[in-house]
N, C-alpha and C. Protein backbone atom coordinates (compact mmCIF):
# COMPACT_ATOMS: atom_id res chain seq x y z
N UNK A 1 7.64 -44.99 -94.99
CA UNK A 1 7.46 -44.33 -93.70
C UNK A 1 6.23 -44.89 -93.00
N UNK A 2 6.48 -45.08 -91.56
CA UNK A 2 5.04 -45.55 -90.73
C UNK A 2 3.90 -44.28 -91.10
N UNK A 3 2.76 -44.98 -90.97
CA UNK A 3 1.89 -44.47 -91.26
C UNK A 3 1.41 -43.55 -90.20
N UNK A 4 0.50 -42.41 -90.17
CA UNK A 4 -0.29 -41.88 -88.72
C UNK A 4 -0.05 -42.47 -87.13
N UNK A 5 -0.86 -43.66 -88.00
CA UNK A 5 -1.96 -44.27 -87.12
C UNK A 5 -0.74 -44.94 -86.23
N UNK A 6 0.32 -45.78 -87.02
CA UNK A 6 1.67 -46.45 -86.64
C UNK A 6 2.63 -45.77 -85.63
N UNK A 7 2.61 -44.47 -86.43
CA UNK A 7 3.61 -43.94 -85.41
C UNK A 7 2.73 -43.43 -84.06
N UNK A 8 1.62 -43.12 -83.78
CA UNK A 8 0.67 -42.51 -82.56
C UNK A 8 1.30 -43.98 -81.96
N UNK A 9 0.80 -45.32 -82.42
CA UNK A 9 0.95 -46.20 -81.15
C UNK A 9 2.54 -46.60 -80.99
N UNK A 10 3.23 -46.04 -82.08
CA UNK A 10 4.88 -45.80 -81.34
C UNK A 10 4.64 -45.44 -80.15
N UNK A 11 4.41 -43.97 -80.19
CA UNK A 11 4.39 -42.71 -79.32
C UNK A 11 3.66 -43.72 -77.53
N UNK A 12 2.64 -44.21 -78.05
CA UNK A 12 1.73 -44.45 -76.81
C UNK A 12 2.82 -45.29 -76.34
N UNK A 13 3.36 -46.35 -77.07
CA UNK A 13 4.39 -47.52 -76.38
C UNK A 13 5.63 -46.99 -75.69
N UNK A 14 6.26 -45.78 -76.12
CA UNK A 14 7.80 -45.01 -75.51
C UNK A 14 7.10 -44.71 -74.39
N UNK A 15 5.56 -43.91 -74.58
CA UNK A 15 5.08 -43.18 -73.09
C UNK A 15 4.91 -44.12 -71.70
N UNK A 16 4.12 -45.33 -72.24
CA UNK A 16 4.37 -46.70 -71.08
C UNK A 16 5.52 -47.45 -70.77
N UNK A 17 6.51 -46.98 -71.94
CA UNK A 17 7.38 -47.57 -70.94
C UNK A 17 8.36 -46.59 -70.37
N UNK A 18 8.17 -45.06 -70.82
CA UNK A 18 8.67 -43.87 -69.92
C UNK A 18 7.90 -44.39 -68.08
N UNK A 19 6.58 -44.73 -68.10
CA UNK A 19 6.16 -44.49 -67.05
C UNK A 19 5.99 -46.26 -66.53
N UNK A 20 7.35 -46.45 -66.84
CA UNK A 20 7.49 -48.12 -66.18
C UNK A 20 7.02 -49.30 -66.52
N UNK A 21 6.16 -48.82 -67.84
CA UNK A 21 5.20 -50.23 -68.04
C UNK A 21 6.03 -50.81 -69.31
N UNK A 22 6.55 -52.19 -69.01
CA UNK A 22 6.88 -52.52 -70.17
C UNK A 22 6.73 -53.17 -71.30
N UNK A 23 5.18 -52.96 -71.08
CA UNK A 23 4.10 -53.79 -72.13
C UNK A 23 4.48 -52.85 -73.11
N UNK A 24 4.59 -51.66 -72.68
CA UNK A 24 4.77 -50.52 -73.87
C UNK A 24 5.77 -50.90 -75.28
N UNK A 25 6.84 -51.81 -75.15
CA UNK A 25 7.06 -52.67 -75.58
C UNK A 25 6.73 -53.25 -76.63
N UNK A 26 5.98 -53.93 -76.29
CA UNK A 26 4.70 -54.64 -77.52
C UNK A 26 3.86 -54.08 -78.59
N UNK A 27 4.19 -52.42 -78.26
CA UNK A 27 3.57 -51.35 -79.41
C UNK A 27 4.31 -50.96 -79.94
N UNK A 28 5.43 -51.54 -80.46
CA UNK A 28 6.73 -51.25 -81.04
C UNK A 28 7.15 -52.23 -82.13
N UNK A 29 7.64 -51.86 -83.61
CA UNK A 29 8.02 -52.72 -84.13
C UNK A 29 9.53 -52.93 -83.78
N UNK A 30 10.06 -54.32 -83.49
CA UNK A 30 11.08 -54.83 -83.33
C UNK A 30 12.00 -55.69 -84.35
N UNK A 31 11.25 -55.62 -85.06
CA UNK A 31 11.60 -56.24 -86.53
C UNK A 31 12.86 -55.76 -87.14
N UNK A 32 13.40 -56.31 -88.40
CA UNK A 32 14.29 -55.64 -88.51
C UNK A 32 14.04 -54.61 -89.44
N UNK A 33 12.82 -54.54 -90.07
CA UNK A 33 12.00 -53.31 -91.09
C UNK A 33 11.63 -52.12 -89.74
N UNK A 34 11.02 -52.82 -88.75
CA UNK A 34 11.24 -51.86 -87.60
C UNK A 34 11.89 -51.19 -87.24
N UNK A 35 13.04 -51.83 -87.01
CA UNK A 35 14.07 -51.07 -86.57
C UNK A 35 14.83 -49.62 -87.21
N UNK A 36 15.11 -50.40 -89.12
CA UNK A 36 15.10 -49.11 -89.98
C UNK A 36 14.06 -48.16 -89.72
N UNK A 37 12.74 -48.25 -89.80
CA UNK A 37 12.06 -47.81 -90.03
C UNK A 37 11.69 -46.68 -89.01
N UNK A 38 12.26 -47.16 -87.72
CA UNK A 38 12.08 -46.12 -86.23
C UNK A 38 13.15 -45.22 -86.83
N UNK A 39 13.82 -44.68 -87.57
CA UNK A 39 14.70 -43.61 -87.96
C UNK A 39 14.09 -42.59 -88.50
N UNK A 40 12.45 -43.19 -89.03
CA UNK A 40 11.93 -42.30 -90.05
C UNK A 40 11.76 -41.08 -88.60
N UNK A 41 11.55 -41.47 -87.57
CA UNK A 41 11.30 -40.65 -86.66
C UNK A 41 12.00 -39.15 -86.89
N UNK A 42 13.28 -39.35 -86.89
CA UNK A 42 14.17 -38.16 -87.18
C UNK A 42 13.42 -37.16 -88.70
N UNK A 43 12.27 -37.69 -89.28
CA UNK A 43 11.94 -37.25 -90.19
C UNK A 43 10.17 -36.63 -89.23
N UNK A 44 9.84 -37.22 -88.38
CA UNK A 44 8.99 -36.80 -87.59
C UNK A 44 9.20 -35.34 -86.47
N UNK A 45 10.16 -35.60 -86.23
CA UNK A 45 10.70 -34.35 -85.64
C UNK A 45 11.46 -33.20 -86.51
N UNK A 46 11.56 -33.24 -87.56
CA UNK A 46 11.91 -32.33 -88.19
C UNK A 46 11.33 -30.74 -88.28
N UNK A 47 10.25 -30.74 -87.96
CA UNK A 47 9.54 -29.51 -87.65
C UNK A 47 9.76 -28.51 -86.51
N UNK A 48 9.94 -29.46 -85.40
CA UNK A 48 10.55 -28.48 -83.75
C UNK A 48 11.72 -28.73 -84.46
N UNK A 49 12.68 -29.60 -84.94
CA UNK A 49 13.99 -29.14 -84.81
C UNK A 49 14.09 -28.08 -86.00
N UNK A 50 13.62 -28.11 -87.23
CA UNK A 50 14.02 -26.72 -88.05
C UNK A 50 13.65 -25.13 -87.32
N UNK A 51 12.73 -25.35 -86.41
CA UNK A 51 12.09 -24.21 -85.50
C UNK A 51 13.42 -23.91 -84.61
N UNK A 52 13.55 -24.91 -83.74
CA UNK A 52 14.79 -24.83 -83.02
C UNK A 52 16.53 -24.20 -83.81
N UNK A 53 16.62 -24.90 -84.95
CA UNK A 53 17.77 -24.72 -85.34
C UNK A 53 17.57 -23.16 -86.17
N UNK A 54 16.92 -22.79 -86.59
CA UNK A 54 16.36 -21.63 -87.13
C UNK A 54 16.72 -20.70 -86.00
N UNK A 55 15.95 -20.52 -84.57
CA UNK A 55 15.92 -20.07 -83.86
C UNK A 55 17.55 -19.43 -83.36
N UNK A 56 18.28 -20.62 -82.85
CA UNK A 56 19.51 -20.33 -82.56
C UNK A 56 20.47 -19.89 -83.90
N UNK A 57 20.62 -20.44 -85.37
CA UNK A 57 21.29 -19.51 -86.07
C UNK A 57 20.75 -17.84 -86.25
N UNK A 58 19.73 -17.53 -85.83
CA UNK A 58 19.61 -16.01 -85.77
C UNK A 58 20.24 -15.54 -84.43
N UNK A 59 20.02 -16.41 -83.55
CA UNK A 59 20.29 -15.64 -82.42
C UNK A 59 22.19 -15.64 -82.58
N UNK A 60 22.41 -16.37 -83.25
CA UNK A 60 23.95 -16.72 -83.46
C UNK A 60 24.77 -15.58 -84.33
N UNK A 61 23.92 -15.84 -85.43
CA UNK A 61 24.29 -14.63 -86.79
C UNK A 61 24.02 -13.12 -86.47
N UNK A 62 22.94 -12.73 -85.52
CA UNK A 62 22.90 -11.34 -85.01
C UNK A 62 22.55 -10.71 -85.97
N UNK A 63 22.99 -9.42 -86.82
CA UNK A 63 23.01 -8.88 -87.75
C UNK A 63 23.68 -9.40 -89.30
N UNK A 64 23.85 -10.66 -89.36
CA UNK A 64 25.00 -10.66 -90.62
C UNK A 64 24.06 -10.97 -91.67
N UNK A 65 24.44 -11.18 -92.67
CA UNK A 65 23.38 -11.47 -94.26
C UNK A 65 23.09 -13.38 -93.93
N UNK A 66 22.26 -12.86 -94.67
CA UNK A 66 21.47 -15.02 -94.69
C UNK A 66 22.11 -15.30 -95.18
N UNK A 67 23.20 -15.75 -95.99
CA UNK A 67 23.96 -16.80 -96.18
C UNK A 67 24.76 -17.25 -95.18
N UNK A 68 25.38 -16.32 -94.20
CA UNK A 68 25.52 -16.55 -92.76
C UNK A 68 24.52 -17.41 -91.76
N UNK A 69 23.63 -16.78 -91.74
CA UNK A 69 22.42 -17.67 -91.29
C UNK A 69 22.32 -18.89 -91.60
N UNK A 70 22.03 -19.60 -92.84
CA UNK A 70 22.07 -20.84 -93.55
C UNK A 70 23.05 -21.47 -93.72
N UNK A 71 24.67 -21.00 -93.27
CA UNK A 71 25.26 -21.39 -93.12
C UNK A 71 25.07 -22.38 -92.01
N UNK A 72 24.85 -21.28 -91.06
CA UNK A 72 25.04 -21.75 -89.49
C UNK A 72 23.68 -22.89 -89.05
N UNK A 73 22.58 -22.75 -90.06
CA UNK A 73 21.30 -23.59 -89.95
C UNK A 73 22.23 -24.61 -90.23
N UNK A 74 22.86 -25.08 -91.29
CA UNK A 74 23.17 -26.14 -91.76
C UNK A 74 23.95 -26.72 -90.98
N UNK A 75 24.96 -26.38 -90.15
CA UNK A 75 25.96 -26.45 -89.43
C UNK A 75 24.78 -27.40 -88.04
N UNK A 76 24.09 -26.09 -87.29
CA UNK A 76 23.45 -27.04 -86.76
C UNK A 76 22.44 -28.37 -86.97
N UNK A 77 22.14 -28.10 -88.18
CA UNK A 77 21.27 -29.17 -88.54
C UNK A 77 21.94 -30.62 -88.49
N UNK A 78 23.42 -30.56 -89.17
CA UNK A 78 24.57 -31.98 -89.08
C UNK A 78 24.97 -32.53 -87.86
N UNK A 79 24.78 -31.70 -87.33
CA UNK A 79 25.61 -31.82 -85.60
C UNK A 79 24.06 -32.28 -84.86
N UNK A 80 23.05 -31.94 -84.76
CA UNK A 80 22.17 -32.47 -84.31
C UNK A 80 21.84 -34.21 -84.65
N UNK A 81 21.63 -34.01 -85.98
CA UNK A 81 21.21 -35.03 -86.84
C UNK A 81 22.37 -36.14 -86.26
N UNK A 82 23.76 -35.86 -86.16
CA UNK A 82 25.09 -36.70 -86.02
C UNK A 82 25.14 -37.19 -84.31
N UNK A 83 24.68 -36.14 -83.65
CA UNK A 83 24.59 -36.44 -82.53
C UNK A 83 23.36 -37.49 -81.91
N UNK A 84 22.35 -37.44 -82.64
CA UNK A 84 21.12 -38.56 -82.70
C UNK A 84 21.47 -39.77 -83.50
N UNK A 85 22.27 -39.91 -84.26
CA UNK A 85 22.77 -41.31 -84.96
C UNK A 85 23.93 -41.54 -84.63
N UNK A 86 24.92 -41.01 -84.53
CA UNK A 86 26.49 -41.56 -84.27
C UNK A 86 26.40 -42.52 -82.88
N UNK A 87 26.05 -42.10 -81.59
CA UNK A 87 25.90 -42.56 -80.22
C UNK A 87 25.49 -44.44 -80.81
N UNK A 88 24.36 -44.24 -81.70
CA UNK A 88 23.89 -45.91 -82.02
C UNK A 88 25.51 -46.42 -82.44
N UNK A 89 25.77 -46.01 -83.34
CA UNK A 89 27.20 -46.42 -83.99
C UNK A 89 28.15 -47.41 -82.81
N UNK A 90 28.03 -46.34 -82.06
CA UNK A 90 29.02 -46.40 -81.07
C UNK A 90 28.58 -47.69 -79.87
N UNK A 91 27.10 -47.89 -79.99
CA UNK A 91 27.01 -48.94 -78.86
C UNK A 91 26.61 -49.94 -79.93
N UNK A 92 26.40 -49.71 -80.99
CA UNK A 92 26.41 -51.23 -81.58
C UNK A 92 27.80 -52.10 -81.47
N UNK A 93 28.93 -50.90 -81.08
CA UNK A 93 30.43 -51.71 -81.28
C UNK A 93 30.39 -52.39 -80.10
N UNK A 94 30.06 -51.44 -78.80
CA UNK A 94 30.05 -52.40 -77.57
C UNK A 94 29.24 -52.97 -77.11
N UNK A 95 27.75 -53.34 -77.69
CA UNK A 95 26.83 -53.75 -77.22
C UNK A 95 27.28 -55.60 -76.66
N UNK A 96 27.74 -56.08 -78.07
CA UNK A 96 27.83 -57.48 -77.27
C UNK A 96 29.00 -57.44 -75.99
N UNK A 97 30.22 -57.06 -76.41
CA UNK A 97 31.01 -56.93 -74.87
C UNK A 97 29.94 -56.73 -73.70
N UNK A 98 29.40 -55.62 -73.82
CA UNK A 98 28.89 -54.87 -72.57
C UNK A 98 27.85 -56.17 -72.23
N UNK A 99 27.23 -57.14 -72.86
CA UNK A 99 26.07 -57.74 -73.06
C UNK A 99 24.88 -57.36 -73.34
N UNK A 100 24.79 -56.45 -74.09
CA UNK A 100 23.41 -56.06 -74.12
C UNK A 100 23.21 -55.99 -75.75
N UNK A 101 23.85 -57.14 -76.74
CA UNK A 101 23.84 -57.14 -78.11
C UNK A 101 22.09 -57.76 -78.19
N UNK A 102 21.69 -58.48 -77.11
CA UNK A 102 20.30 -58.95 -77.40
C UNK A 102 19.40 -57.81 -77.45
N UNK A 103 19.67 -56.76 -76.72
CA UNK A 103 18.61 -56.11 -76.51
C UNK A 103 18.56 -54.45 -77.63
N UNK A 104 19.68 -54.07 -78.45
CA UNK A 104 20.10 -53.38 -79.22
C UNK A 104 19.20 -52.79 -79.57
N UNK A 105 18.14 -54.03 -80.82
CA UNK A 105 17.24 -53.11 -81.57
C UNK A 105 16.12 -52.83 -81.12
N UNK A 106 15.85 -53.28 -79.25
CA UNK A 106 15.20 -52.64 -78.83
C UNK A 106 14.97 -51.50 -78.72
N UNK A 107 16.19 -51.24 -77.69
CA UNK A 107 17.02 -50.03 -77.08
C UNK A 107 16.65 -49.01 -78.35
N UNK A 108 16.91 -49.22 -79.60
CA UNK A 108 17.21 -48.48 -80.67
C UNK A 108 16.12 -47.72 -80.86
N UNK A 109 15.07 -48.56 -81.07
CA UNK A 109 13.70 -48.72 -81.90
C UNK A 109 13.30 -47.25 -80.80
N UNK A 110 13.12 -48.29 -79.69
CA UNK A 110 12.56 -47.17 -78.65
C UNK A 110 13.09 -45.58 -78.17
N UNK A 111 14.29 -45.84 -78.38
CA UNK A 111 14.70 -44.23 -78.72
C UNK A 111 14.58 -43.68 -79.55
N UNK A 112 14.44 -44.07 -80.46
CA UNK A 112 14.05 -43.12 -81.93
C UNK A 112 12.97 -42.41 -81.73
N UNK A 113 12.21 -43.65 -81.04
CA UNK A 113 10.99 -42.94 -81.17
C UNK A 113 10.31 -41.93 -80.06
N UNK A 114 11.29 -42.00 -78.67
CA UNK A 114 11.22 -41.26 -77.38
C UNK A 114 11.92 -39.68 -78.32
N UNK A 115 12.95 -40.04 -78.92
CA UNK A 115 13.56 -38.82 -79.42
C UNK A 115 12.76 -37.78 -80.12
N UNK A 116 11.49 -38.45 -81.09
CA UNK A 116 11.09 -37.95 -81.85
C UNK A 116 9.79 -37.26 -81.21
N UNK A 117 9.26 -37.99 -80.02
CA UNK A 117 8.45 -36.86 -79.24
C UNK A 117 8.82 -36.60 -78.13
N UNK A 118 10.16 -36.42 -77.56
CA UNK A 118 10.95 -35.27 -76.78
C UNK A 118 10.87 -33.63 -77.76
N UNK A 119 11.26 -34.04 -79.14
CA UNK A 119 11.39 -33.03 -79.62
C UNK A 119 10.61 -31.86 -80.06
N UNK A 120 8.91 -32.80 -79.61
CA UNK A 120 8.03 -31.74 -79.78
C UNK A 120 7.90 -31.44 -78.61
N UNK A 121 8.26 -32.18 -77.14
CA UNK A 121 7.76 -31.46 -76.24
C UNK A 121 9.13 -30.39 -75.84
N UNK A 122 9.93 -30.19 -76.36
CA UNK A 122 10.97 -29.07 -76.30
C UNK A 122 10.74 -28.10 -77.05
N UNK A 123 9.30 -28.08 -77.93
CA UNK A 123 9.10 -26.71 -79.07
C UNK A 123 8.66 -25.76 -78.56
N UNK A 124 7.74 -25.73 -76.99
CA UNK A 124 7.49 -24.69 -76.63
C UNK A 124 8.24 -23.46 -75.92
N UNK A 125 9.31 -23.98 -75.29
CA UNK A 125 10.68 -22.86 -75.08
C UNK A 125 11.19 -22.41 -76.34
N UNK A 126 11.09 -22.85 -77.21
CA UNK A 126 12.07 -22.63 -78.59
C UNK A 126 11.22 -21.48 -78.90
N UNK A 127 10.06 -21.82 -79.22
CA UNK A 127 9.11 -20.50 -79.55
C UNK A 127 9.02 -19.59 -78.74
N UNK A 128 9.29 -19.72 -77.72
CA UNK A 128 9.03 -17.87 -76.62
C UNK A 128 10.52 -17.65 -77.75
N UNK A 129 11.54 -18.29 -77.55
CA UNK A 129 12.88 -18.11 -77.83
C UNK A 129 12.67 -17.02 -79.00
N UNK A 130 11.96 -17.64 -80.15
CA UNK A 130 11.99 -17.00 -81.24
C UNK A 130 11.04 -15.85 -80.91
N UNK A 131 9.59 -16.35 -80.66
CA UNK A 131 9.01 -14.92 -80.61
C UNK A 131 8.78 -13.95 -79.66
N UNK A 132 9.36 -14.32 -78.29
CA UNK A 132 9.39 -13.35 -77.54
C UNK A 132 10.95 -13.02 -76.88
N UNK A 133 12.38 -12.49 -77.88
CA UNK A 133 12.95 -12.37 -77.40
C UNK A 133 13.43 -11.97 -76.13
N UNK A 134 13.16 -11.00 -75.35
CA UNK A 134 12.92 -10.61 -74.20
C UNK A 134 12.65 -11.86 -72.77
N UNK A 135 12.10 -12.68 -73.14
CA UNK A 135 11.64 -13.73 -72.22
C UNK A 135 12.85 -14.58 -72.35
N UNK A 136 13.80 -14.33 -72.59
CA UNK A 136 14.60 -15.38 -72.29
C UNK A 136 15.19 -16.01 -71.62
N UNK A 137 15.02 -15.75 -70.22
CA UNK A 137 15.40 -16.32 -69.01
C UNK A 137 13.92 -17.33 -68.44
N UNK A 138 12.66 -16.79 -69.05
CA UNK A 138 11.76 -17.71 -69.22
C UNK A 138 12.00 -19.27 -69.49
N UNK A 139 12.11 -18.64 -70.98
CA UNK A 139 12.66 -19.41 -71.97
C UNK A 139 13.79 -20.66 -71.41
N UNK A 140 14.92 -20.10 -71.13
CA UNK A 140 16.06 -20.68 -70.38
C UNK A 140 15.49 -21.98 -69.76
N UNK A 141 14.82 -20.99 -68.53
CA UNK A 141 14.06 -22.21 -67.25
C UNK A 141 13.30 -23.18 -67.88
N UNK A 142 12.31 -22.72 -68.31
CA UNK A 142 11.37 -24.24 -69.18
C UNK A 142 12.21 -24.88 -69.77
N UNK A 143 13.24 -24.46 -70.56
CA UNK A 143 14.23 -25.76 -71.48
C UNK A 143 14.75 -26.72 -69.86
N UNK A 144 15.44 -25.94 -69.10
CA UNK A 144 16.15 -26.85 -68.51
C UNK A 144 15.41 -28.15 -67.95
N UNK A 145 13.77 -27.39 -67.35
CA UNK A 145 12.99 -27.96 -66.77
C UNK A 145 12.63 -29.40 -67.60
N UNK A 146 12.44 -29.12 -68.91
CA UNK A 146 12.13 -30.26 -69.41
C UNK A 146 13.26 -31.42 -69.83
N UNK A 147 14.51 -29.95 -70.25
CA UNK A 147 15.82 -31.26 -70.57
C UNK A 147 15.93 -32.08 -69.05
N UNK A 148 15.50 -31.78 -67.73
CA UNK A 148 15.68 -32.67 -66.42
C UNK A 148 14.38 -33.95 -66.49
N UNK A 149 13.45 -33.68 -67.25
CA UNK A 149 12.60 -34.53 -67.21
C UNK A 149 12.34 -35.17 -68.19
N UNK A 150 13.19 -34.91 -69.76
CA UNK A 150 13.18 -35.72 -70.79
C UNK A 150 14.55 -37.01 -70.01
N UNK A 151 15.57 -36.08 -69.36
CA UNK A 151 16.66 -37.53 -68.83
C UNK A 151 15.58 -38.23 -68.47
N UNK A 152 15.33 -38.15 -67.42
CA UNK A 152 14.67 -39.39 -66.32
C UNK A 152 13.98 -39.48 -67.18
N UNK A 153 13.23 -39.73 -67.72
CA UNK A 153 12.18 -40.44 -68.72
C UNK A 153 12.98 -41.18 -69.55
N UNK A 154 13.96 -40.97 -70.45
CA UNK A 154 14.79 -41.50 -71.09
C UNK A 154 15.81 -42.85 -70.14
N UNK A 155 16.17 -42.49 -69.02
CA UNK A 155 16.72 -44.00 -67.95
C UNK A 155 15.51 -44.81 -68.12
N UNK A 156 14.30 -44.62 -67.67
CA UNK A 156 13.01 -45.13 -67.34
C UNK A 156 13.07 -46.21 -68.36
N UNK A 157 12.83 -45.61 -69.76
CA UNK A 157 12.67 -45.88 -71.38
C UNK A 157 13.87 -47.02 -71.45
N UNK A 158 15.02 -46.45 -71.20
CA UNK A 158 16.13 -47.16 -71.32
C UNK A 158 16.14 -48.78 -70.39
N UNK A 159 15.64 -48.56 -69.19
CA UNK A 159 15.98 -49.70 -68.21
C UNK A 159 14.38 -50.88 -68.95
N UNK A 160 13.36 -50.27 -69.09
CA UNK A 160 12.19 -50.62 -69.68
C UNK A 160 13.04 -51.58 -71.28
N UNK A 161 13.56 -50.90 -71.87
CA UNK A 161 14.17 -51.12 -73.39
C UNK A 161 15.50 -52.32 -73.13
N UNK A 162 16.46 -52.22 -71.64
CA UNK A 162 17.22 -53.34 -71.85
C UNK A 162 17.01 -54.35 -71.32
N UNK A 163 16.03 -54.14 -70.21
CA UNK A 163 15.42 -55.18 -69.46
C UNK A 163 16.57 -56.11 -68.65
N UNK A 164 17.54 -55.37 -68.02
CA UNK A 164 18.01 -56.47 -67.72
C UNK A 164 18.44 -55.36 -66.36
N UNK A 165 17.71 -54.70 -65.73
CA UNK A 165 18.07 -54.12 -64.46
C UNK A 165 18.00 -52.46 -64.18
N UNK A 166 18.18 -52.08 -63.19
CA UNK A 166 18.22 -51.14 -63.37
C UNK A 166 20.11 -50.55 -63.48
N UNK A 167 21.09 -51.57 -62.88
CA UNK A 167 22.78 -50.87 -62.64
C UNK A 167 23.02 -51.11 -64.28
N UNK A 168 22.35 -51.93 -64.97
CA UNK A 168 22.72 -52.13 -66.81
C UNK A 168 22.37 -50.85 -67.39
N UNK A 169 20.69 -50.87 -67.17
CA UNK A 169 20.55 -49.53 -67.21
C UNK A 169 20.83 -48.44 -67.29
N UNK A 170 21.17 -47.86 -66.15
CA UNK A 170 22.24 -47.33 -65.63
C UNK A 170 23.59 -46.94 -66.62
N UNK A 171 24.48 -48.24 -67.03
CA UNK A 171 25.27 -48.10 -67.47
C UNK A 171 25.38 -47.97 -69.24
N UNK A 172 24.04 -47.82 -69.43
CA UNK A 172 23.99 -47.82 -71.03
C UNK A 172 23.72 -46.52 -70.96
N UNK A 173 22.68 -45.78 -70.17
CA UNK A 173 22.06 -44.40 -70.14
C UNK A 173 23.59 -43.97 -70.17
N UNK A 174 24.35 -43.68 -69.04
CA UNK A 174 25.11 -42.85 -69.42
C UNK A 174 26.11 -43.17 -70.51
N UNK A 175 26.56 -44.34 -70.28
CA UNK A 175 27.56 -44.34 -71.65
C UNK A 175 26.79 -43.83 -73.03
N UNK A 176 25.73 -43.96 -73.38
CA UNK A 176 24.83 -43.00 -74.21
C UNK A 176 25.06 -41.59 -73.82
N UNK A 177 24.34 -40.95 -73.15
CA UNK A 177 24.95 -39.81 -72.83
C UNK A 177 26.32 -39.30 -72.88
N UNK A 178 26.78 -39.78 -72.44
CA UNK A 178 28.20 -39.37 -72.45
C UNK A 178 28.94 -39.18 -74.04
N UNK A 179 28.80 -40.72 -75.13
CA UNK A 179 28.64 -40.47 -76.40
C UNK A 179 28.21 -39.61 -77.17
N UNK A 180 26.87 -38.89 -76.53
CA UNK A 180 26.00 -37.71 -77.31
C UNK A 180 26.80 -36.50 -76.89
N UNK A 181 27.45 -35.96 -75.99
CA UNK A 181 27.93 -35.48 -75.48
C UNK A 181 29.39 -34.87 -76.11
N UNK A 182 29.93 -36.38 -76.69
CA UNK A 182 31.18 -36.48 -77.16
C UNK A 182 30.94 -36.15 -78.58
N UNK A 183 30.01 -36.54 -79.10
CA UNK A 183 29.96 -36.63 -80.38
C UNK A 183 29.22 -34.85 -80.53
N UNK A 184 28.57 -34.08 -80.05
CA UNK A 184 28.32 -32.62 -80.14
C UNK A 184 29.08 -31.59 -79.83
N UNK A 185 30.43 -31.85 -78.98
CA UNK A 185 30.99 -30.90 -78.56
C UNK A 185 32.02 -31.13 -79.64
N UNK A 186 32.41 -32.71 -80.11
CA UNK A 186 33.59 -32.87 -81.49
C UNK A 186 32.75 -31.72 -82.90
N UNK A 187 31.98 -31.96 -83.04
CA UNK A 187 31.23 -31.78 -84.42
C UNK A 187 31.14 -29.86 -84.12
N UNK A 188 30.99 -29.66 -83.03
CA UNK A 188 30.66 -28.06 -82.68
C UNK A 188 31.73 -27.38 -82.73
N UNK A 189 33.17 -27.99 -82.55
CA UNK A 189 34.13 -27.77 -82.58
C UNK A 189 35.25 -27.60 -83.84
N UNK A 190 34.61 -28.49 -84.45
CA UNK A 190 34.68 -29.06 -85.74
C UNK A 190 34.44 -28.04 -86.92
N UNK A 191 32.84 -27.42 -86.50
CA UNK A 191 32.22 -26.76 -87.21
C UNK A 191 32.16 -25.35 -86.74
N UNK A 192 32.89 -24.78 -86.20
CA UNK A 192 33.14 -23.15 -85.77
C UNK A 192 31.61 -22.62 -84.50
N UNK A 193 30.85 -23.93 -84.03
CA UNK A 193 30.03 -23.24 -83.78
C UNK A 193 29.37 -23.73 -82.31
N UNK A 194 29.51 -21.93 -81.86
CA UNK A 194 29.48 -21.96 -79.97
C UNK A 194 28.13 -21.39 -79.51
N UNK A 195 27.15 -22.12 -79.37
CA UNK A 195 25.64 -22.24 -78.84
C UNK A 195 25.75 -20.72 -77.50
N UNK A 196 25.00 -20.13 -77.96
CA UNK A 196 24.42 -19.49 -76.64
C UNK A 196 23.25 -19.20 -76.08
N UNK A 197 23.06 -18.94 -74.70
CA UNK A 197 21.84 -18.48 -74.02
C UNK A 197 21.16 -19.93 -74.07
């Protein structure tokens, strides 16, 4: 696993090239130990997301016994986890068609690691969520607010990561999206389980 110090100048490199600079770039391993290695991310975010997924199987399970609960943790935990790795799956098949097989383990590297501090900056709605039930229309608004400003940061990241325009861009963001999309509503469907609030 990257070390501290390694993953902070991940973090600093996704943030410059969230905000257009694509030197940010150059604070990134691109390697192919890199590339594995930007996955450990999903092991970096594990903390907001067990908060998060915690959060919604109570609000899900209501009154029923914890094995219900842990059911439904687990449930979300696969579908999250599947929905952050499957999407790669899926554009590694079309990356060379589409042309953008050069730029892959960029693209890759750098989302892992945008993913992995999106996910802390989404912990603070999660927590009113959990501890101030009542606020949940609070709650609500700040998620959306930030899921509108983790996208655009993520095109930014993305057009920065394929370098080859902004209409390529463009067309990887959403076909990404759209994949994440596909791949959470299959798996939710899959798995008996309908998100609310």
């Amino acid at each position: 696993m990257p070390s501290a110090a390694e993953i902070q100048q991940y973090f600093a490199g996704v943030w410059r090239m969230m905000m257009g600079r694509r030197d940010g770039l150059t604070l990134l391993d691109i390697s192919a130990d890199g590339f594995w290695n930007s996955f450990f991310a999903i092991v970096v975010a594990l903390p907001p997301l067990i908060v998060g997924w915690v959060t919604i199987a109570n609000e899900m399970a209501g009154g029923e016994m914890f094995s219900f609960r842990f059911s439904l943790f687990a449930r979300l935990m696969v579908t999250d986890l599947a929905t952050w790795v499957l999407p790669y799956a899926i554009l590694a098949v079309a990356a060379r068609p589409a042309g953008v097989a050069d730029r892959f383990v960029h693209y890759v590297v750098a989302s892992n690691w945008a993913s992995g501090l999106f996910a802390w900056a989404m912990l603070p709605p999660v927590l009113v969520r959990l501890l101030l039930p009542g606020a949940m229309e609070v709650a609500n608004g700040i998620t959306l607010l930030l899921f509108v400003a983790t996208q655009v940061l993520t095109w930014r990241l993305t057009n920065a990561a394929i370098g080859k325009g902004p209409a390529v861009a463009t067309a990887v963001f959403a076909a990404m999206f759209a994949a994440s999309l596909a791949v959470l509503f299959t798996l939710e469907g899959l798995l008996g389980l309908s998100r609310t609030g």
